[in-house]
PDB file of N, CA and C in Angstrom:
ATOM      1  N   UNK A   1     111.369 125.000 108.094  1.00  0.00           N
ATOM      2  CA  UNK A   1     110.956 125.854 107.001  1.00  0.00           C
ATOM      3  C   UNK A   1     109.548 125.430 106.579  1.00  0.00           C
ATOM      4  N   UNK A   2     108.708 126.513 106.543  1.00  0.00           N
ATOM      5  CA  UNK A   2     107.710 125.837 105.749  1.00  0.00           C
ATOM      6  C   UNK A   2     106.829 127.323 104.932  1.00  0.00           C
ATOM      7  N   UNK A   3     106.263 126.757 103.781  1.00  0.00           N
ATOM      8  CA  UNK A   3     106.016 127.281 102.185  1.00  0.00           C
ATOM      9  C   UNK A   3     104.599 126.816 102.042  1.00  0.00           C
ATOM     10  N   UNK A   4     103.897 128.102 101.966  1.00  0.00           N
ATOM     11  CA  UNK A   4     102.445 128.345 101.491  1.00  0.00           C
ATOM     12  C   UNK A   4     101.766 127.661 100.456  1.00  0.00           C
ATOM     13  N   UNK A   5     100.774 127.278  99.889  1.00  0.00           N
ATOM     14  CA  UNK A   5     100.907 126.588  98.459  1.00  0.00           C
ATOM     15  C   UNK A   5      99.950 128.245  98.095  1.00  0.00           C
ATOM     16  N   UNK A   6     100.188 128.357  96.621  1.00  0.00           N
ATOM     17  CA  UNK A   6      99.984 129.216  96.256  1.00  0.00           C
ATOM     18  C   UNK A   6      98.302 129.894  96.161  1.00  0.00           C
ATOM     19  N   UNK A   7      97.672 128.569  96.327  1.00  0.00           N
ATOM     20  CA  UNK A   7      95.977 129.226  96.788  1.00  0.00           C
ATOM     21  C   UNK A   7      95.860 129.011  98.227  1.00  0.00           C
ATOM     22  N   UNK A   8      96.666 129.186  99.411  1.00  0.00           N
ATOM     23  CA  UNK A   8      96.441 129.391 100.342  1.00  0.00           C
ATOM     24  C   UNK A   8      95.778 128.055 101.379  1.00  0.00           C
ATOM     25  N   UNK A   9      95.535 126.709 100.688  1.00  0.00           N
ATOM     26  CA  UNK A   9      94.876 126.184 100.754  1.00  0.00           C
ATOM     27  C   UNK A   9      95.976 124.947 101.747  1.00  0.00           C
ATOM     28  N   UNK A  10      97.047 124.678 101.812  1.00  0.00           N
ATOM     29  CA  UNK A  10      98.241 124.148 102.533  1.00  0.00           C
ATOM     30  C   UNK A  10      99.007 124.260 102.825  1.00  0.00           C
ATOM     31  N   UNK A  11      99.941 123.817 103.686  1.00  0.00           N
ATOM     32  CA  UNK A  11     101.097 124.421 103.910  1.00  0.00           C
ATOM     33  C   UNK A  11     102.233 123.135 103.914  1.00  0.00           C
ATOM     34  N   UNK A  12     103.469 123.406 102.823  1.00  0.00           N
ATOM     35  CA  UNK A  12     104.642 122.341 102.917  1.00  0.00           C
ATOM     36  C   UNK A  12     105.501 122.489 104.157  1.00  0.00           C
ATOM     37  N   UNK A  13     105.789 121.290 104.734  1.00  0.00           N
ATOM     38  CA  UNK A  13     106.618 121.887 106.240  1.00  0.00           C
ATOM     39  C   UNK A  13     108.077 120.824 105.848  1.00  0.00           C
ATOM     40  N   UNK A  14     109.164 121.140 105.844  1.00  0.00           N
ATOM     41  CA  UNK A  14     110.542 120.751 105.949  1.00  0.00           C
ATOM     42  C   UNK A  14     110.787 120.134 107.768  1.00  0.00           C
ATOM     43  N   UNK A  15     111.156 118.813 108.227  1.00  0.00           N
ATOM     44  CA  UNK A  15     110.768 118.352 109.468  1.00  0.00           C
ATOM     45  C   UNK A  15     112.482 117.827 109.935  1.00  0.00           C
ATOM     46  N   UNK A  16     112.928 117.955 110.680  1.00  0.00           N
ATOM     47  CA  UNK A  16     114.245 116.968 111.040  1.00  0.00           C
ATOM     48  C   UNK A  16     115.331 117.565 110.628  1.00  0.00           C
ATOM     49  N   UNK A  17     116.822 117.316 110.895  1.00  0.00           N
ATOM     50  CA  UNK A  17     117.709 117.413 111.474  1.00  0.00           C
ATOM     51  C   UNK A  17     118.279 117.708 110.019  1.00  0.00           C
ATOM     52  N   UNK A  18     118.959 118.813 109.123  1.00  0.00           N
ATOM     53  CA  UNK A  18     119.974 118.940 107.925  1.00  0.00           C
ATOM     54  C   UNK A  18     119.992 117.968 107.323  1.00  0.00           C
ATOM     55  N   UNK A  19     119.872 117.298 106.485  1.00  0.00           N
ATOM     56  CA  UNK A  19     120.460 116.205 105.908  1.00  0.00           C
ATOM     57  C   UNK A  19     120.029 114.867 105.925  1.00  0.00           C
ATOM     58  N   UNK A  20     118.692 115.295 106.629  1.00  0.00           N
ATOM     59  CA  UNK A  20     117.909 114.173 106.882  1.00  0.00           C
ATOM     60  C   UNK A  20     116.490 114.413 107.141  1.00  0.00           C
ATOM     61  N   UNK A  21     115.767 115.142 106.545  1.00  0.00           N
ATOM     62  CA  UNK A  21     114.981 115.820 106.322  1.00  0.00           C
ATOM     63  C   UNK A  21     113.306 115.345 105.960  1.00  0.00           C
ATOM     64  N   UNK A  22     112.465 115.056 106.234  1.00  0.00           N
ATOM     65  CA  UNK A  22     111.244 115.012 105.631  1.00  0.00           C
ATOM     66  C   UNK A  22     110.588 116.053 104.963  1.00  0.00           C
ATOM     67  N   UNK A  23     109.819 116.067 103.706  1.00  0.00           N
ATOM     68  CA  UNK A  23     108.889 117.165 103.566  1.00  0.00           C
ATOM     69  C   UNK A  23     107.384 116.447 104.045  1.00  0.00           C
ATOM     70  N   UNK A  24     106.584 117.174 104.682  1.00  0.00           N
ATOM     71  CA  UNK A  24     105.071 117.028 104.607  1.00  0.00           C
ATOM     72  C   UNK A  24     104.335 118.225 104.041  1.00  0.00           C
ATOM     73  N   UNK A  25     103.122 117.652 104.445  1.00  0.00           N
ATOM     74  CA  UNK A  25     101.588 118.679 103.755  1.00  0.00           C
ATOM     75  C   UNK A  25     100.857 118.501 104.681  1.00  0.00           C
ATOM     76  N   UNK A  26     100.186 119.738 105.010  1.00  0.00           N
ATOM     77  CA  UNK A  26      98.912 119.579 105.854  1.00  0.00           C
ATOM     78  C   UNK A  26      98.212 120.702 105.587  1.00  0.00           C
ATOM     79  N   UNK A  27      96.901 120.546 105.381  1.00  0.00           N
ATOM     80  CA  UNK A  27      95.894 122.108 105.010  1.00  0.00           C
ATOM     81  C   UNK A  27      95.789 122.570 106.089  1.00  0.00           C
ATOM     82  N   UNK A  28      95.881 124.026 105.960  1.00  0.00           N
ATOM     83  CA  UNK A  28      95.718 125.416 106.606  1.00  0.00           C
ATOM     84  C   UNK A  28      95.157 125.222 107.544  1.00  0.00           C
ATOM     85  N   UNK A  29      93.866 124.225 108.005  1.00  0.00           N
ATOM     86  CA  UNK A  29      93.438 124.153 109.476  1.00  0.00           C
ATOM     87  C   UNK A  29      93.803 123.699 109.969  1.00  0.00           C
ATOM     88  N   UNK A  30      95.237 122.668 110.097  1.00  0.00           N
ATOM     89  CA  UNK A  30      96.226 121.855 110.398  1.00  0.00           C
ATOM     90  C   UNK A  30      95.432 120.209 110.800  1.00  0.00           C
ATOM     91  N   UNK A  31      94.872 119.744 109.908  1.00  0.00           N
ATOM     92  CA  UNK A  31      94.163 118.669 109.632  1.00  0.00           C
ATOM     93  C   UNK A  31      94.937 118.014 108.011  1.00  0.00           C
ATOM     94  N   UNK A  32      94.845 116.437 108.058  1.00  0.00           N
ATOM     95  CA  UNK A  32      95.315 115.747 107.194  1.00  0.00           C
ATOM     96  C   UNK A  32      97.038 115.958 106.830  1.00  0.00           C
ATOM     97  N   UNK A  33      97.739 115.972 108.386  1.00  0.00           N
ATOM     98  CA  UNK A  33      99.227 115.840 107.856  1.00  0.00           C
ATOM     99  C   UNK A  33      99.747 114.596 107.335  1.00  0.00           C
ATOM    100  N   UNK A  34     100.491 114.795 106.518  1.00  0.00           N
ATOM    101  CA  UNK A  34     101.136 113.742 105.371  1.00  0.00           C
ATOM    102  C   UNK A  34     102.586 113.756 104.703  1.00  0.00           C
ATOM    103  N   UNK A  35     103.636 112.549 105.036  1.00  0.00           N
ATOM    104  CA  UNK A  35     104.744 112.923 104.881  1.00  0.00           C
ATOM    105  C   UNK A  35     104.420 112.984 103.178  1.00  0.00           C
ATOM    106  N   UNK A  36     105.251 113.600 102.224  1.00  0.00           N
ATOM    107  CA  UNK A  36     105.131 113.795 100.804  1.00  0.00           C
ATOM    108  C   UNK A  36     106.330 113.184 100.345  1.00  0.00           C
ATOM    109  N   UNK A  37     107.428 113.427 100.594  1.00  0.00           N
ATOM    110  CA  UNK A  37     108.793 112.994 100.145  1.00  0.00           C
ATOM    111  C   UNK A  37     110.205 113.317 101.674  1.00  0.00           C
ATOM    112  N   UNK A  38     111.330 112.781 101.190  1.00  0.00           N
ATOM    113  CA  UNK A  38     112.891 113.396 101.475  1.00  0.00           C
ATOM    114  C   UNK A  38     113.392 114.363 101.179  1.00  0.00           C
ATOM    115  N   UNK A  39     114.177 115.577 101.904  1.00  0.00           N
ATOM    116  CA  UNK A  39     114.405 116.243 101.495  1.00  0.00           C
ATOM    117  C   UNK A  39     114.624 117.803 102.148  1.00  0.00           C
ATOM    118  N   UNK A  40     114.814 118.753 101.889  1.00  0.00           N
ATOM    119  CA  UNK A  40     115.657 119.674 102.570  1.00  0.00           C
ATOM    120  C   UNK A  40     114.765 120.867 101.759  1.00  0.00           C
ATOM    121  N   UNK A  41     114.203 121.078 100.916  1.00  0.00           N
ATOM    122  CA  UNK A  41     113.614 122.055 100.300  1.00  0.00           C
ATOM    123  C   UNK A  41     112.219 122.302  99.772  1.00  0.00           C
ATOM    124  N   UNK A  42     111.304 122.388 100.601  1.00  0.00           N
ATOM    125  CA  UNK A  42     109.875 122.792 100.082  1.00  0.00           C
ATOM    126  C   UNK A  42     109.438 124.115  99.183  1.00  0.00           C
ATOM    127  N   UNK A  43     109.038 123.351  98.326  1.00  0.00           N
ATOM    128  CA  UNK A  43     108.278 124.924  97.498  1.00  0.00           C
ATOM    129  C   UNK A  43     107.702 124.065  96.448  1.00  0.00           C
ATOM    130  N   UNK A  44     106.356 124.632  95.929  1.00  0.00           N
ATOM    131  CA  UNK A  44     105.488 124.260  95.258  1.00  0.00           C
ATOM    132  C   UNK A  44     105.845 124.811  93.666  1.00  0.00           C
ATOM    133  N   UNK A  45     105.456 123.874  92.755  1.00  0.00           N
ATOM    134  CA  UNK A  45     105.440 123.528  91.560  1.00  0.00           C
ATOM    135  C   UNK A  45     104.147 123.955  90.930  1.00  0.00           C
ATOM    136  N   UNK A  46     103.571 124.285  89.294  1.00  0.00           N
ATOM    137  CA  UNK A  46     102.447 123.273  88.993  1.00  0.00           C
ATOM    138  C   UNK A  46     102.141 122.506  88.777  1.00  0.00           C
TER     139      UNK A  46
END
């Protein structure tokens, strides 16, 4: 799964197997990937 950030500027990607899950970040030109947290559900906040 992965979720737009709302200025277009990154993208959250959900990585691995149900239940065991990474979230990362990496901007739109797919440069500077970065795990962010655990977890099963990406979507951006303010």
């Amino acid at each position: 799964m992965a979720v737009w950030s709302p200025d277009g500027s990154q993208i959250a990607i959900a990585m691995g197997e149900p239940g065991a899950r990474t979230l990362w970040v990496v901007n739109a030109d797919g440069s500077d990937l970065r795990q962010v947290a655990d977890g099963d559900q990406p979507a951006w906040r303010p």
